[in-house]
Structures are given as structure tokens and as C-alpha cells.
N, C-alpha and C. Protein backbone atom coordinates (compact mmCIF):
# COMPACT_ATOMS: atom_id res chain seq x y z
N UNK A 1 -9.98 -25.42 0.41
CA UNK A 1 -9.62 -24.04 0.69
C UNK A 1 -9.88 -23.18 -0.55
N UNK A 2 -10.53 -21.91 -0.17
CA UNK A 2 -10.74 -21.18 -1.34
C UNK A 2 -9.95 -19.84 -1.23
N UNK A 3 -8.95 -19.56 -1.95
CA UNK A 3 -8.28 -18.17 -2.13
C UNK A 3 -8.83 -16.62 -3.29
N UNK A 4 -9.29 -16.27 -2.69
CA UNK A 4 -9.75 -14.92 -3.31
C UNK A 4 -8.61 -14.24 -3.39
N UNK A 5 -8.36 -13.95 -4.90
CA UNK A 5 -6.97 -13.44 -5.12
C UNK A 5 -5.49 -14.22 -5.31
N UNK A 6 -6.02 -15.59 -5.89
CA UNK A 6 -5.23 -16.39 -5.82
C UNK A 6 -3.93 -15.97 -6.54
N UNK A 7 -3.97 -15.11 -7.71
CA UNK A 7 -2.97 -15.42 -8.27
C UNK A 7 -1.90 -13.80 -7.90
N UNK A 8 -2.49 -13.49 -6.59
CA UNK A 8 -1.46 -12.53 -6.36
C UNK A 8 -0.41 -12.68 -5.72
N UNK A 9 0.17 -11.91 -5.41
CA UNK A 9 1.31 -12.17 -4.76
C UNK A 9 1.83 -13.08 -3.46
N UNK A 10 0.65 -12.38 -2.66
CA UNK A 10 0.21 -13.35 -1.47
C UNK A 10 -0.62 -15.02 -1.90
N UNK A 11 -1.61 -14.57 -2.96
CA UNK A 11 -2.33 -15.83 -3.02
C UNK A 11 -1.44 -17.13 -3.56
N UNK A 12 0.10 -16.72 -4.38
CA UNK A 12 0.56 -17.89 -4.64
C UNK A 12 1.45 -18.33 -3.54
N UNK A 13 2.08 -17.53 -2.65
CA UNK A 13 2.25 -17.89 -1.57
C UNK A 13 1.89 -18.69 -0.69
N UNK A 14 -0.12 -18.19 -0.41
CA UNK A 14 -0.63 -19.26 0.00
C UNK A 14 -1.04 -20.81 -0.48
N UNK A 15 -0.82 -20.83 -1.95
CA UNK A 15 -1.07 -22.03 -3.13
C UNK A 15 0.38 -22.52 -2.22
N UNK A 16 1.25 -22.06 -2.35
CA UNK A 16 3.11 -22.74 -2.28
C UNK A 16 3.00 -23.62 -0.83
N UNK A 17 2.47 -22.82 0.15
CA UNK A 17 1.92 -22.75 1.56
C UNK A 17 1.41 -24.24 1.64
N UNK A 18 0.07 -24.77 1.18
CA UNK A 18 -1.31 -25.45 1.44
C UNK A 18 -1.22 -26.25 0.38
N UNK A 19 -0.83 -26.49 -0.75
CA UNK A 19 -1.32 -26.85 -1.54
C UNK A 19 -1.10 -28.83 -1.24
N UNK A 20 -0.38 -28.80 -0.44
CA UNK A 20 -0.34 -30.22 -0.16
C UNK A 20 -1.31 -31.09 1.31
N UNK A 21 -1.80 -29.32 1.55
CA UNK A 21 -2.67 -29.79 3.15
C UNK A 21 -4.23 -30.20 2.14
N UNK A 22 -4.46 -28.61 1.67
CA UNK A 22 -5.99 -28.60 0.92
C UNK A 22 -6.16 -28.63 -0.48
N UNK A 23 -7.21 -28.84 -0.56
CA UNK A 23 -7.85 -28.91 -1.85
C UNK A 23 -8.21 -27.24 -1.77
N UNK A 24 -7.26 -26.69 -3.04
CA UNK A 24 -7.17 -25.45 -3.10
C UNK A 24 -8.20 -25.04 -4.67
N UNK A 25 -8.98 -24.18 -4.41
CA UNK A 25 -9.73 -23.46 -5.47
C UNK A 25 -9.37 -22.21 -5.55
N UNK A 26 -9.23 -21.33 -6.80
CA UNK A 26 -8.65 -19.95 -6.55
C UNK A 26 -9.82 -19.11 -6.91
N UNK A 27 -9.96 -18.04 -7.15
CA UNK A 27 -11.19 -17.12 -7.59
C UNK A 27 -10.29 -15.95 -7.66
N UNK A 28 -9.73 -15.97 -9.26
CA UNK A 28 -9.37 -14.51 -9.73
C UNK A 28 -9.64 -14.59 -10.95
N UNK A 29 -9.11 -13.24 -11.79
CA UNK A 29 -9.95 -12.72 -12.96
C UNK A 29 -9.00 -13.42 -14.25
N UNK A 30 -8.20 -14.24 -13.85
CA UNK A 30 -6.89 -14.45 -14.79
C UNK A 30 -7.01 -16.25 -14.74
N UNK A 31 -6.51 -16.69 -15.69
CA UNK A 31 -6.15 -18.14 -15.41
C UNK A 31 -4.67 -18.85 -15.07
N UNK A 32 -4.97 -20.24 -14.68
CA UNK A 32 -3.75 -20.71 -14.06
C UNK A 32 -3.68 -22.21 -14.63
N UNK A 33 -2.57 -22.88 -14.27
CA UNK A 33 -2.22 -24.10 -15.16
C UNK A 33 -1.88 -24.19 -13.79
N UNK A 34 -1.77 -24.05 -12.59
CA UNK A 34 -1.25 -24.12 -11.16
C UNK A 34 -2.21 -24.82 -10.51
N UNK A 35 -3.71 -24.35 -10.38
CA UNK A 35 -4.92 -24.69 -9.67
C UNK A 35 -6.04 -24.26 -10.04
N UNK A 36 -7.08 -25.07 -10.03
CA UNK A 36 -8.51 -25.00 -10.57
C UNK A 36 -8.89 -23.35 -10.22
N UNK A 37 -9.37 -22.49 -11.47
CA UNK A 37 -9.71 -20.99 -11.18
C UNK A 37 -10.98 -20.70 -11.08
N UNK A 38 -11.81 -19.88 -10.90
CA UNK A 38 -13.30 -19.76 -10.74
C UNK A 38 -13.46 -18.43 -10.81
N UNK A 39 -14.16 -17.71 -11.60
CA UNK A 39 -14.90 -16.11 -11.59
C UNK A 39 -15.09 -15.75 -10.28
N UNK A 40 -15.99 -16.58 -9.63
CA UNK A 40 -16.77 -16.16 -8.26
C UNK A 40 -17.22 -17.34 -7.70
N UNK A 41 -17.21 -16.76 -6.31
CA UNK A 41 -17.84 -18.50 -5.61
C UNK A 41 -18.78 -18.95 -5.64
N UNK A 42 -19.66 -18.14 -6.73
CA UNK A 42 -21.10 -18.52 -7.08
C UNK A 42 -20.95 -20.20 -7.54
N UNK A 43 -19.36 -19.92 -8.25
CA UNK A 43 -19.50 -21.43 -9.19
C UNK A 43 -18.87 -22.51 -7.95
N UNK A 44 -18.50 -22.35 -6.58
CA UNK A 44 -17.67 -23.19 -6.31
C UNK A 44 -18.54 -23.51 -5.17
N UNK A 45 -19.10 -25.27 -4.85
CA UNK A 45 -20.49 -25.43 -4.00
C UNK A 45 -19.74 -25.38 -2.60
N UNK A 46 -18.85 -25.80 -2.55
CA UNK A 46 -18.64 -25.77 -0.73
C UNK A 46 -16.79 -26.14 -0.79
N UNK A 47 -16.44 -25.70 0.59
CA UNK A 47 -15.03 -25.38 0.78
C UNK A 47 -14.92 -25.22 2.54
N UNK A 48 -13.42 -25.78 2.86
CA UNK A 48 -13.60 -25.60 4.70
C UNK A 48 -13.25 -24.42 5.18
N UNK A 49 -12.40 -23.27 4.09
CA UNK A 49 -11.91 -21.93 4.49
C UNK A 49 -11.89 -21.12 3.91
N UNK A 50 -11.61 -20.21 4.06
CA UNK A 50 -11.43 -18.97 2.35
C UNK A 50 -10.77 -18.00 2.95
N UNK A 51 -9.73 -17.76 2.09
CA UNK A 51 -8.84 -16.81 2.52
C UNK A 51 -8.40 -15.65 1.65
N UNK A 52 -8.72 -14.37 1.92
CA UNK A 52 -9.09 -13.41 1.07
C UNK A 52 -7.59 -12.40 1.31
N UNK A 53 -6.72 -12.74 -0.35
CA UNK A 53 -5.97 -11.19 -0.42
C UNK A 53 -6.19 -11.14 -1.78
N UNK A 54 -6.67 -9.90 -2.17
CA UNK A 54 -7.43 -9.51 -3.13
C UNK A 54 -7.51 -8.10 -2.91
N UNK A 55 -8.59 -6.97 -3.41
CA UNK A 55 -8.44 -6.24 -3.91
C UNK A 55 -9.83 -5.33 -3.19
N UNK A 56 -9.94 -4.39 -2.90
CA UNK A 56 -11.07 -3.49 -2.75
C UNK A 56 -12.52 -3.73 -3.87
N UNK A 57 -11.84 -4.14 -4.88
CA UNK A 57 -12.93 -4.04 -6.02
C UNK A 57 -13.24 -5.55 -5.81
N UNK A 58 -13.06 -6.52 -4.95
CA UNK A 58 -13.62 -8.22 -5.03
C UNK A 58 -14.30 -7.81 -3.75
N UNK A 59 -14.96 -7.35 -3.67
CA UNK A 59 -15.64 -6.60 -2.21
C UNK A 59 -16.70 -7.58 -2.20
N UNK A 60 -17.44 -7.75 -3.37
CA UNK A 60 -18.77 -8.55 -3.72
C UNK A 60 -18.44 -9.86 -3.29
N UNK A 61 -17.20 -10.14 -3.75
CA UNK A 61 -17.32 -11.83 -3.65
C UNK A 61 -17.31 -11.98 -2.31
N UNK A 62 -16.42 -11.20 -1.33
CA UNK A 62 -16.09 -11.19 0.13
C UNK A 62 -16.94 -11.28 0.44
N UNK A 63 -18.24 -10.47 0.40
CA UNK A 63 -19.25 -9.97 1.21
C UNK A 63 -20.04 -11.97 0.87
N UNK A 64 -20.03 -12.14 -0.32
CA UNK A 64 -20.72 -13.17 -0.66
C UNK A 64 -20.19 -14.71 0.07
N UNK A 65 -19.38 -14.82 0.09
CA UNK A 65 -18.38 -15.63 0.93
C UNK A 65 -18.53 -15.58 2.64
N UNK A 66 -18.61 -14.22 2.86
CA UNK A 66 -18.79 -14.51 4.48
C UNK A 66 -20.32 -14.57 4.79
N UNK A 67 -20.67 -14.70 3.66
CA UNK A 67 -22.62 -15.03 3.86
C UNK A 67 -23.13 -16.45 4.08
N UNK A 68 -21.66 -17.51 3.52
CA UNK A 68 -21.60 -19.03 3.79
C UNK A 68 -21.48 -19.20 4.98
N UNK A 69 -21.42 -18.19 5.71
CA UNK A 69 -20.71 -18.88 7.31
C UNK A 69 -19.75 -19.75 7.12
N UNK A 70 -18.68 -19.72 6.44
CA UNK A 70 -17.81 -20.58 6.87
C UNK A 70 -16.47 -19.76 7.39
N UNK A 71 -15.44 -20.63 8.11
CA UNK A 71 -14.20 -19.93 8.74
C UNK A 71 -13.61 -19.02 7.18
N UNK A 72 -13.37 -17.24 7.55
CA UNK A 72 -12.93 -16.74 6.59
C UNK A 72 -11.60 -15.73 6.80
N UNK A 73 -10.57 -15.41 6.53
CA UNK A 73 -10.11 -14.86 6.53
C UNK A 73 -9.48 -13.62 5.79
N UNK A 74 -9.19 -12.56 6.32
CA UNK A 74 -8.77 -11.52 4.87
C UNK A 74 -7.75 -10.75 5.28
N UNK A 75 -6.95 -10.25 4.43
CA UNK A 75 -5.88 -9.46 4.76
C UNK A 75 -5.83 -8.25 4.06
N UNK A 76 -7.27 -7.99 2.96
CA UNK A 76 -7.01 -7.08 2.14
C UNK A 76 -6.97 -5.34 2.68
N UNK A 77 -6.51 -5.02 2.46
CA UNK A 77 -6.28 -3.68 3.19
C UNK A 77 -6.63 -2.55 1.75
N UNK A 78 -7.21 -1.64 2.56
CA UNK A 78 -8.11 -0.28 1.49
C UNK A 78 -9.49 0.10 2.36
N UNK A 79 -10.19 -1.18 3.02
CA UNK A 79 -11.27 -0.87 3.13
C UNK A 79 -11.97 -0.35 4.63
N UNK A 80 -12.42 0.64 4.56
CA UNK A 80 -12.85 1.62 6.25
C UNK A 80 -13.24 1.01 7.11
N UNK A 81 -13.21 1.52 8.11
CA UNK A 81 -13.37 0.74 9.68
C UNK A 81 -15.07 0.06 9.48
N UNK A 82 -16.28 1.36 8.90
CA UNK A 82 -17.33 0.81 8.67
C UNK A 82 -17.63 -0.62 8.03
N UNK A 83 -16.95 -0.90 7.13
CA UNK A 83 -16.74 -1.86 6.21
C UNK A 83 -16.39 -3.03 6.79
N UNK A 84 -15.27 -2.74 7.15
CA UNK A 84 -14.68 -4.15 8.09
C UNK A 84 -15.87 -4.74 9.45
N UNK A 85 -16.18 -3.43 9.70
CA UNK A 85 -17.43 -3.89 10.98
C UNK A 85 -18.56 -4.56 10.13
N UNK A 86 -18.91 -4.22 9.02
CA UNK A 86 -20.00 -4.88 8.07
C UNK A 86 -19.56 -6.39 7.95
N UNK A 87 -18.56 -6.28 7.77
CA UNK A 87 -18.04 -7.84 7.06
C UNK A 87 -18.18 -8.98 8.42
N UNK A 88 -17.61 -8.20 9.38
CA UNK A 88 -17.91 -9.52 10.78
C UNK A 88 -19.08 -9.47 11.40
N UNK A 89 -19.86 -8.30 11.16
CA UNK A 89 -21.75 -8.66 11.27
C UNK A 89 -22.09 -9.63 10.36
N UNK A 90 -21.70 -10.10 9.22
CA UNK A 90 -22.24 -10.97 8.74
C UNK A 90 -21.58 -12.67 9.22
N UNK A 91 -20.42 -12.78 9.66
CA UNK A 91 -19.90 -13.81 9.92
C UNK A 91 -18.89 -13.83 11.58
N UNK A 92 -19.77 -13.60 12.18
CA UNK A 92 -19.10 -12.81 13.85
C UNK A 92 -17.88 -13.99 14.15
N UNK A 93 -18.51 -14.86 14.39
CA UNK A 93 -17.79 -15.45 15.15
C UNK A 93 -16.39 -16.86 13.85
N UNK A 94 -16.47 -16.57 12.96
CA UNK A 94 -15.81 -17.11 11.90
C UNK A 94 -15.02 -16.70 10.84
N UNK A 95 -14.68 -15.04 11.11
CA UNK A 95 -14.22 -14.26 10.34
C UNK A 95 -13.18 -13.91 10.81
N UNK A 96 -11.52 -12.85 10.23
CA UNK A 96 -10.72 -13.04 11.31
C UNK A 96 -9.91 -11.72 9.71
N UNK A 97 -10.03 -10.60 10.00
CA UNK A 97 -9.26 -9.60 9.16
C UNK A 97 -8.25 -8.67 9.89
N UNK A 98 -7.24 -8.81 9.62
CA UNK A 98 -6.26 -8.25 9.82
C UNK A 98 -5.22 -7.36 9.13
N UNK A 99 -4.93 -6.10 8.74
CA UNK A 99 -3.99 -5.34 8.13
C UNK A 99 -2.60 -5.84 8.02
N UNK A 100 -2.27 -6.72 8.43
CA UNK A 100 -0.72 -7.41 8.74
C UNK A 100 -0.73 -8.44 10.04
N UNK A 101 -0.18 -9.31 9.09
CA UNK A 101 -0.23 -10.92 9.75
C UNK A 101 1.36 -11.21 10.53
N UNK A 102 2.10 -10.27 10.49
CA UNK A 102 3.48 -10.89 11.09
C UNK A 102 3.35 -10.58 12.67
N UNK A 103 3.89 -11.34 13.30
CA UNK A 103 4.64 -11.52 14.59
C UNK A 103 5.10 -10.20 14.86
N UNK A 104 6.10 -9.52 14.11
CA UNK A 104 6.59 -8.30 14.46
C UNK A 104 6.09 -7.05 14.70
N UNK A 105 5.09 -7.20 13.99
CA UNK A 105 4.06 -5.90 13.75
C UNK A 105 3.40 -6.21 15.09
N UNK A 106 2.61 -6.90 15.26
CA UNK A 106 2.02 -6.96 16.66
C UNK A 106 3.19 -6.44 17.96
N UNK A 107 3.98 -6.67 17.97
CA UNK A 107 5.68 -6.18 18.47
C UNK A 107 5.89 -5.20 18.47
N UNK A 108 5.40 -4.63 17.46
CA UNK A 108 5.30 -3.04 16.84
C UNK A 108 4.84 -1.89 17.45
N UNK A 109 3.71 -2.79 17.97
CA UNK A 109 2.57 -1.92 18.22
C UNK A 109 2.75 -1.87 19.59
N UNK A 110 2.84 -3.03 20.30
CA UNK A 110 3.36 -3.23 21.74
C UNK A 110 4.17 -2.08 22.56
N UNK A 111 5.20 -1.86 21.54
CA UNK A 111 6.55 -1.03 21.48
C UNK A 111 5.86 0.23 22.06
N UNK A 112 5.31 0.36 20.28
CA UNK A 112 5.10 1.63 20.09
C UNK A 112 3.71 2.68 21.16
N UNK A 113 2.99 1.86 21.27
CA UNK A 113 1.78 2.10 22.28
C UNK A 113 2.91 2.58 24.22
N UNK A 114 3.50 2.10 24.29
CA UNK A 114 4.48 2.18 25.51
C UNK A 114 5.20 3.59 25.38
N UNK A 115 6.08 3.53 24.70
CA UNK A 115 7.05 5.04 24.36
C UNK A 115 5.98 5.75 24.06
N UNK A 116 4.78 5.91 23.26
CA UNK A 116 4.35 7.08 22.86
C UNK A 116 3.76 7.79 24.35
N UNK A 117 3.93 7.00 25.54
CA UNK A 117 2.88 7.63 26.75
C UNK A 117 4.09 8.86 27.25
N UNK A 118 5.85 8.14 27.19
CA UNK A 118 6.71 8.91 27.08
C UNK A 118 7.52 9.74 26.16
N UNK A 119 7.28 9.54 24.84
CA UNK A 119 7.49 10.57 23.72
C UNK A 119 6.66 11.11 22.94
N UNK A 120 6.88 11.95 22.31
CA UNK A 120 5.90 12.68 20.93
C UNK A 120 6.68 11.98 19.82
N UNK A 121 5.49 11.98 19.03
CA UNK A 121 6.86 10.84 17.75
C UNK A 121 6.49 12.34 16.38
N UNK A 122 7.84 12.01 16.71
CA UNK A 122 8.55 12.85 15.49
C UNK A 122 8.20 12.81 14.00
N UNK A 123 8.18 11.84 13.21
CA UNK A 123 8.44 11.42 11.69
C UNK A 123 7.56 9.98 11.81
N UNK A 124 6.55 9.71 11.25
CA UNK A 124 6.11 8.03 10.86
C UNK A 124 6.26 7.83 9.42
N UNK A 125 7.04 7.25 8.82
CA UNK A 125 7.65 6.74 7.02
C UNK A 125 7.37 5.06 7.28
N UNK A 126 6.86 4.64 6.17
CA UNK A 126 6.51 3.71 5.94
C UNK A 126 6.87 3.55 4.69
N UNK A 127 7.45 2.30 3.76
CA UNK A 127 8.09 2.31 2.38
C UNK A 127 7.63 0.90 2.03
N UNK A 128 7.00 0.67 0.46
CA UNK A 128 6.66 -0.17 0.41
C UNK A 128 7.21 -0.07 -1.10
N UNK A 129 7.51 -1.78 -2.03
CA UNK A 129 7.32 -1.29 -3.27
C UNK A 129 6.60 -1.11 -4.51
N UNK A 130 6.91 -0.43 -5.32
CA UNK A 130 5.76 0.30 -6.26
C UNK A 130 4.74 -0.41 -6.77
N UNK A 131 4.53 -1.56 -6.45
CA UNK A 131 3.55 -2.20 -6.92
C UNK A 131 2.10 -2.05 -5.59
N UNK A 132 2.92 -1.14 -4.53
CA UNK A 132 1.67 -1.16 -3.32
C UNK A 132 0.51 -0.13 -3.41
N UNK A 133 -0.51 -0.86 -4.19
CA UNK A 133 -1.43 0.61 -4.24
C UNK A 133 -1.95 1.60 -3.32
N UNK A 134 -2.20 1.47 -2.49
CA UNK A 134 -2.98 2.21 -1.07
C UNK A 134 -1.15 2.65 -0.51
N UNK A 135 -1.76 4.11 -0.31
CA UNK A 135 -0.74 4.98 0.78
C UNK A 135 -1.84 6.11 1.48
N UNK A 136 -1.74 5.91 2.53
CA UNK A 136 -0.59 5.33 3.19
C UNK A 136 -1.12 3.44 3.18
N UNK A 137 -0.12 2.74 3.74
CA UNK A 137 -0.69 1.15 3.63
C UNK A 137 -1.53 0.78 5.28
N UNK A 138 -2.09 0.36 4.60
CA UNK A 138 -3.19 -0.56 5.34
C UNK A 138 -2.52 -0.65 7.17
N UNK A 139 -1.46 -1.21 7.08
CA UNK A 139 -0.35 -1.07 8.36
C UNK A 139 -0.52 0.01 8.84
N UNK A 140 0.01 1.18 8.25
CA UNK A 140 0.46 2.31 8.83
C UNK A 140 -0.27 3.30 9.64
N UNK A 141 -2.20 2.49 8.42
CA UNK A 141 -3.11 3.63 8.87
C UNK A 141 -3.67 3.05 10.57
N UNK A 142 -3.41 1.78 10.72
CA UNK A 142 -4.10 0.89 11.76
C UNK A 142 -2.66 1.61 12.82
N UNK A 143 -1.87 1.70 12.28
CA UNK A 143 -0.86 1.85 13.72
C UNK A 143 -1.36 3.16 14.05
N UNK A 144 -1.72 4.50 12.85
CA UNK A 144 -1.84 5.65 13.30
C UNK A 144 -3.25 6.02 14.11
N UNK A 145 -3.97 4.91 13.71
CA UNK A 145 -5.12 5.12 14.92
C UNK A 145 -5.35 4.54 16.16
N UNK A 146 -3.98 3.63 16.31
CA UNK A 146 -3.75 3.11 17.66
C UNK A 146 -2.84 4.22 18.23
N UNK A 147 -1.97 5.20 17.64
CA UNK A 147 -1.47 6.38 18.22
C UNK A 147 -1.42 7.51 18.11
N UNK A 148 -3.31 7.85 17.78
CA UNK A 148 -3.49 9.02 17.62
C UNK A 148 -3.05 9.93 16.50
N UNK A 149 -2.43 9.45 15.74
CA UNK A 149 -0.92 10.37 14.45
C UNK A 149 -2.30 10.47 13.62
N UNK A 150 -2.16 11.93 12.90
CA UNK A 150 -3.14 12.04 11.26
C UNK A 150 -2.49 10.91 9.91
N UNK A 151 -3.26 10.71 9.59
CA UNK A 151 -2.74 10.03 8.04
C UNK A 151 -1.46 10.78 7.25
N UNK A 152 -2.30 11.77 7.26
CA UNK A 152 -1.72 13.04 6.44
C UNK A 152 -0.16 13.44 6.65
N UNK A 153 0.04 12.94 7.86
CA UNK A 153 1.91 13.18 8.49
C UNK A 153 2.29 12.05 8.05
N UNK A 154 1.67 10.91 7.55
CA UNK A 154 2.31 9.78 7.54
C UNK A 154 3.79 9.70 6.12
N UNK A 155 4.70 9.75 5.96
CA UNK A 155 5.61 9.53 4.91
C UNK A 155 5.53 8.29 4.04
N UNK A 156 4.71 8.49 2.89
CA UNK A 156 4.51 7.02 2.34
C UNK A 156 5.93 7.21 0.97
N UNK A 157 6.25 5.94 0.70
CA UNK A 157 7.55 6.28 -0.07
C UNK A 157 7.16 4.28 -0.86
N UNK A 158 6.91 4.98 -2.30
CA UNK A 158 7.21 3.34 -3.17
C UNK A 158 8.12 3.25 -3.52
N UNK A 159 9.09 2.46 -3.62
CA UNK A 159 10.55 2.73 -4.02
C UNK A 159 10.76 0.75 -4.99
N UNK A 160 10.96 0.94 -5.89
CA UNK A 160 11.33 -0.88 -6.75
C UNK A 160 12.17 -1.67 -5.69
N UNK A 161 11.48 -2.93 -5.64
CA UNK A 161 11.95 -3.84 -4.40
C UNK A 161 12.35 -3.37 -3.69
N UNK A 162 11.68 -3.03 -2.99
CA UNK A 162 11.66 -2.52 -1.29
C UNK A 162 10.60 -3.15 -0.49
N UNK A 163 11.52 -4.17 0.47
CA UNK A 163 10.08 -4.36 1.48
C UNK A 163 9.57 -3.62 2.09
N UNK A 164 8.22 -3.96 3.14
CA UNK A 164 7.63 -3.39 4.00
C UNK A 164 8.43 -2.89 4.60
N UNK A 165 8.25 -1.83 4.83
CA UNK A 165 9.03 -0.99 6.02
C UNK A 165 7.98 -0.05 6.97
N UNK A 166 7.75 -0.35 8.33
CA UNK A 166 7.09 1.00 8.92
C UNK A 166 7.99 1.31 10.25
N UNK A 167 8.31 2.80 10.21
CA UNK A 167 9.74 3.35 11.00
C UNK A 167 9.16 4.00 11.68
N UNK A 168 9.10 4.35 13.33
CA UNK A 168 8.32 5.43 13.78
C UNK A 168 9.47 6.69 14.93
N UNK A 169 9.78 7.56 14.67
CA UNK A 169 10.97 8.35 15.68
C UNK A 169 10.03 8.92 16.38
N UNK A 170 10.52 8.95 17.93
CA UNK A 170 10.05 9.54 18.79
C UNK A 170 11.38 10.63 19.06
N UNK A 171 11.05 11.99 19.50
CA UNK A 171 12.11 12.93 19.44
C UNK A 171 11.66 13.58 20.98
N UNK A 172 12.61 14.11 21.97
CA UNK A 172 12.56 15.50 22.50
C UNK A 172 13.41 16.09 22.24
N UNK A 173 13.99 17.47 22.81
CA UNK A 173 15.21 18.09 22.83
C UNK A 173 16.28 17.32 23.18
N UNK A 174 16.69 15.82 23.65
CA UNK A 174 17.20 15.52 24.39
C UNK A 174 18.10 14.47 24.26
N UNK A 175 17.13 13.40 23.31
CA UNK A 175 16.92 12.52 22.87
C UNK A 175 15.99 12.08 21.90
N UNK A 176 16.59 10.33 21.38
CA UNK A 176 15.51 9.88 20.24
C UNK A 176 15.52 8.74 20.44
N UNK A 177 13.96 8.17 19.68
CA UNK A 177 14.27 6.76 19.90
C UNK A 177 13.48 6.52 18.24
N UNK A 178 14.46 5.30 17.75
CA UNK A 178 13.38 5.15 16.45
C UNK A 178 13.20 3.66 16.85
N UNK A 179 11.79 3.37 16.05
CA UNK A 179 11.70 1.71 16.02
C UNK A 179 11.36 1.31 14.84
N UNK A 180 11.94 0.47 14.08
CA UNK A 180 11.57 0.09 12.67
C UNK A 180 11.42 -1.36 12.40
N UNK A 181 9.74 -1.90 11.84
CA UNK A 181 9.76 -3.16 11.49
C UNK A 181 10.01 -3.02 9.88
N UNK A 182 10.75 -4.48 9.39
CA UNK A 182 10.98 -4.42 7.83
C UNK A 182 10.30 -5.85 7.62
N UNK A 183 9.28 -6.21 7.04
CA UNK A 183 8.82 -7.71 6.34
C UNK A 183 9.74 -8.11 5.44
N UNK A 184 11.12 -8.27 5.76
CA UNK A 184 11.76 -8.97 4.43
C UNK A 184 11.09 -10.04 3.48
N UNK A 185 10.18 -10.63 3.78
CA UNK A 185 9.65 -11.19 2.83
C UNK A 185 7.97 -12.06 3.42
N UNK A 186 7.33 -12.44 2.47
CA UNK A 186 6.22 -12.46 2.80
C UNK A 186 5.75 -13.56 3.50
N UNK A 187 6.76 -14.38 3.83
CA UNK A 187 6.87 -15.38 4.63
C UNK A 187 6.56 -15.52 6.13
N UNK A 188 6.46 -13.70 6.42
CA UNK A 188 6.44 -13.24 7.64
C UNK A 188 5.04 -13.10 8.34
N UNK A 189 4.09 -13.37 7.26
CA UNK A 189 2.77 -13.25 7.17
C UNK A 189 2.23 -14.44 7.10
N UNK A 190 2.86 -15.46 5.80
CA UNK A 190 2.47 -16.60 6.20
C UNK A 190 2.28 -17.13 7.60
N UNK A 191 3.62 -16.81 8.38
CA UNK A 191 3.54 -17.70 9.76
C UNK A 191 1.65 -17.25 10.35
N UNK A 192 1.53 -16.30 10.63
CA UNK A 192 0.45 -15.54 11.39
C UNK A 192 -1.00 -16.34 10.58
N UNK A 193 -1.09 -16.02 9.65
CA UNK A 193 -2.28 -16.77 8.99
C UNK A 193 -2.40 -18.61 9.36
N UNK A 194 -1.64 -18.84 9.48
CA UNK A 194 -1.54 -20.14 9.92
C UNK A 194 -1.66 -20.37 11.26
N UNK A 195 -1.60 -19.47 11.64
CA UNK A 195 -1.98 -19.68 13.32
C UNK A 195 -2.97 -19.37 13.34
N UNK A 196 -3.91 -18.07 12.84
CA UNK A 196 -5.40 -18.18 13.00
C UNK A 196 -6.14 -19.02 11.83
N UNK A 197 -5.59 -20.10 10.80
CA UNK A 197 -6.34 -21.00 10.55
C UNK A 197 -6.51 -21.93 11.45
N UNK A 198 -5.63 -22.27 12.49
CA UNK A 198 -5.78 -23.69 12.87
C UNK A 198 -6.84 -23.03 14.38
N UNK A 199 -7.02 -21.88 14.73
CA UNK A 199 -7.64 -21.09 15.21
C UNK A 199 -8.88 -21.18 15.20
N UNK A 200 -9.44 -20.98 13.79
CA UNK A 200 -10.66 -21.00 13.09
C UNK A 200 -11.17 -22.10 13.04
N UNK A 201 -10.05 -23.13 12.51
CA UNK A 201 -10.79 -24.46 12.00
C UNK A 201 -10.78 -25.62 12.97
């Protein structure tokens, strides 16, 4: 298994995750006493998966990685709808990117796609913490183009340890309804990636 972005937040997660299933290689810019590291996968000859959370700027290696044809996955969020369509022209049927891997969020959307045919939504806030670069997040922007909402209304809020949060109120004169998913922890994501590895592979 090869992790692009190993030593982030998510990627040691996925090391904590696998490390007793696969033979794990990482590819980030930093070193580790954890697991074998690599610049780029130029240096690393073959691998059964690769699983990409990383960064807008490892764009190269991605692109280079899903050029192996092998099963790939990514979660990195920043990059435009064009982009993402680029990335599974090169690897259609073995590629598998997603803005958020939890159970709930898909739940989310379920929800939220239903009430919006019967409400106008009021307020969309989403809170992540300060270490989340992209606002609005990757989540928020995929929910707002499944319900029509501008970016621009979206309430992005970094606040120190704060999980994921995306809250959406639907209002009339009359009534309200809010629905709020929270990722207490990133564990919530793990589950989902693991279901489209065994998917893939």
C-alpha cells in the first residue's frame, strides 16, 4: 500500500489502520522512523493500492500514480470538478475520490436532498479546526452543489479543536428544521475507505 500524504493527519491514521494488513510505503516531504518514506513514486516500483490524502500541491504525484493503473483512492479536497474528471479519465474504472468518507455524510445528503424539495434552507455553517485550509471545505462545497446553495452563503468558521461540523437550517415563517453532521473523530472516515478498498481490490 502506498499513502500519499502519509504523515498527515489522515495518513497516520491510515499507517495505525493497515499497517498490520500491508506493506505500507509513504510518499511525503518529511521523514519517519514509523515507515519506509519516498519523495515520489518515481522511486517506489510497484504496490496493490494507493491512497491519497495529501495536498493540492502533490497533484503531480496523483496524476502520476493513477497513470499505473492500479486501484487508487483520494480524499484530497481543493481540487475542481474539471480536475477530478481528469484524474478518473486516466484510471476509469480503478479510481474512487470522494470529499468525505463517513457513513453520515452520505445520510446527510439523503436528508438534506428530501427537505430541500420542502424548505428553503436558511443558514449552511460548516466549522472545522484551524488547521483546515480550504473554506469553504471540500464537504460543504459538494453538498452545496447537490443543493443548488452559492459557496459564498456558505458560513465557514475555524475554531482550535473543533471537529467537522456541517449544519444546514431550513426556515419558513412557520417553522424550522436544522440537520447537523459532526465527525467526532477521524475514525468516521476510516470506516468508508475500507469499504471501497475491499471494493477496489
Amino acid at each position: 500500500m502506498v499513502i500519499l500524504g502519509a504523515l498527515g493527519k489522515m495518513g497516520l491514521k491510515l499507517i495505525e489502520k493497515y499497517r498490520n494488513d500491508y506493506e505500507i510505503i509513504g510518499i511525503d516531504l518529511n521523514e519517519s522512523d514509523i515507515i519506509p518514506i519516498k519523495k515520489s513514486i518515481d522511486e517506489i516500483d510497484d504496490f496493490d493500492i494507493a491512497i491519497d490524502f495529501s495536498s493540492i500541491n502533490a497533484k503531480t504525484e496523483l496524476i502520476k500514480i493513477l497513470k499505473r493503473n492500479k486501484p487508487t483512492i483520494s480524499g484530497t479536497t481543493g481540487y475542481t470538478k474539471e480536475e477530478i474528471e481528469y484524474f478518473y479519465s486516466l484510471n476509469k474504472d480503478q479510481f474512487y475520490w470522494s470529499c468525505n468518507f463517513s457513513k453520515g455524510i452520505a445520510l446527510f445528503e439523503e436528508i438534506s436532498k428530501i427537505i430541500k424539495k420542502e424548505y428553503p434552507i436558511f443558514d449552511f455553517v460548516e466549522i472545522h479546526s484551524i488547521g483546515k485550509k480550504d473554506a469553504p471545505s471540500g464537504t460543504a462545497k459538494y453538498l452545496a452543489d447537490i443543493l443548488d446553495y452559492p459557496y459564498d452563503k456558505i458560513q465557514c468558521l475555524r475554531l482550535p479543536l473543533a471537529p467537522a461540523i456541517h449544519e444546514i437550517l431550513y426556515t419558513t415563517d412557520n417553522e424550522r428544521i436544522i440537520i447537523r453532521h459532526e465527525a467526532i473523530n477521524k475514525n468516521a472516515f476510516i470506516e468508508g475507505i475500507d469499504r471501497i478498498i475491499k471494493e477496489l481490490i
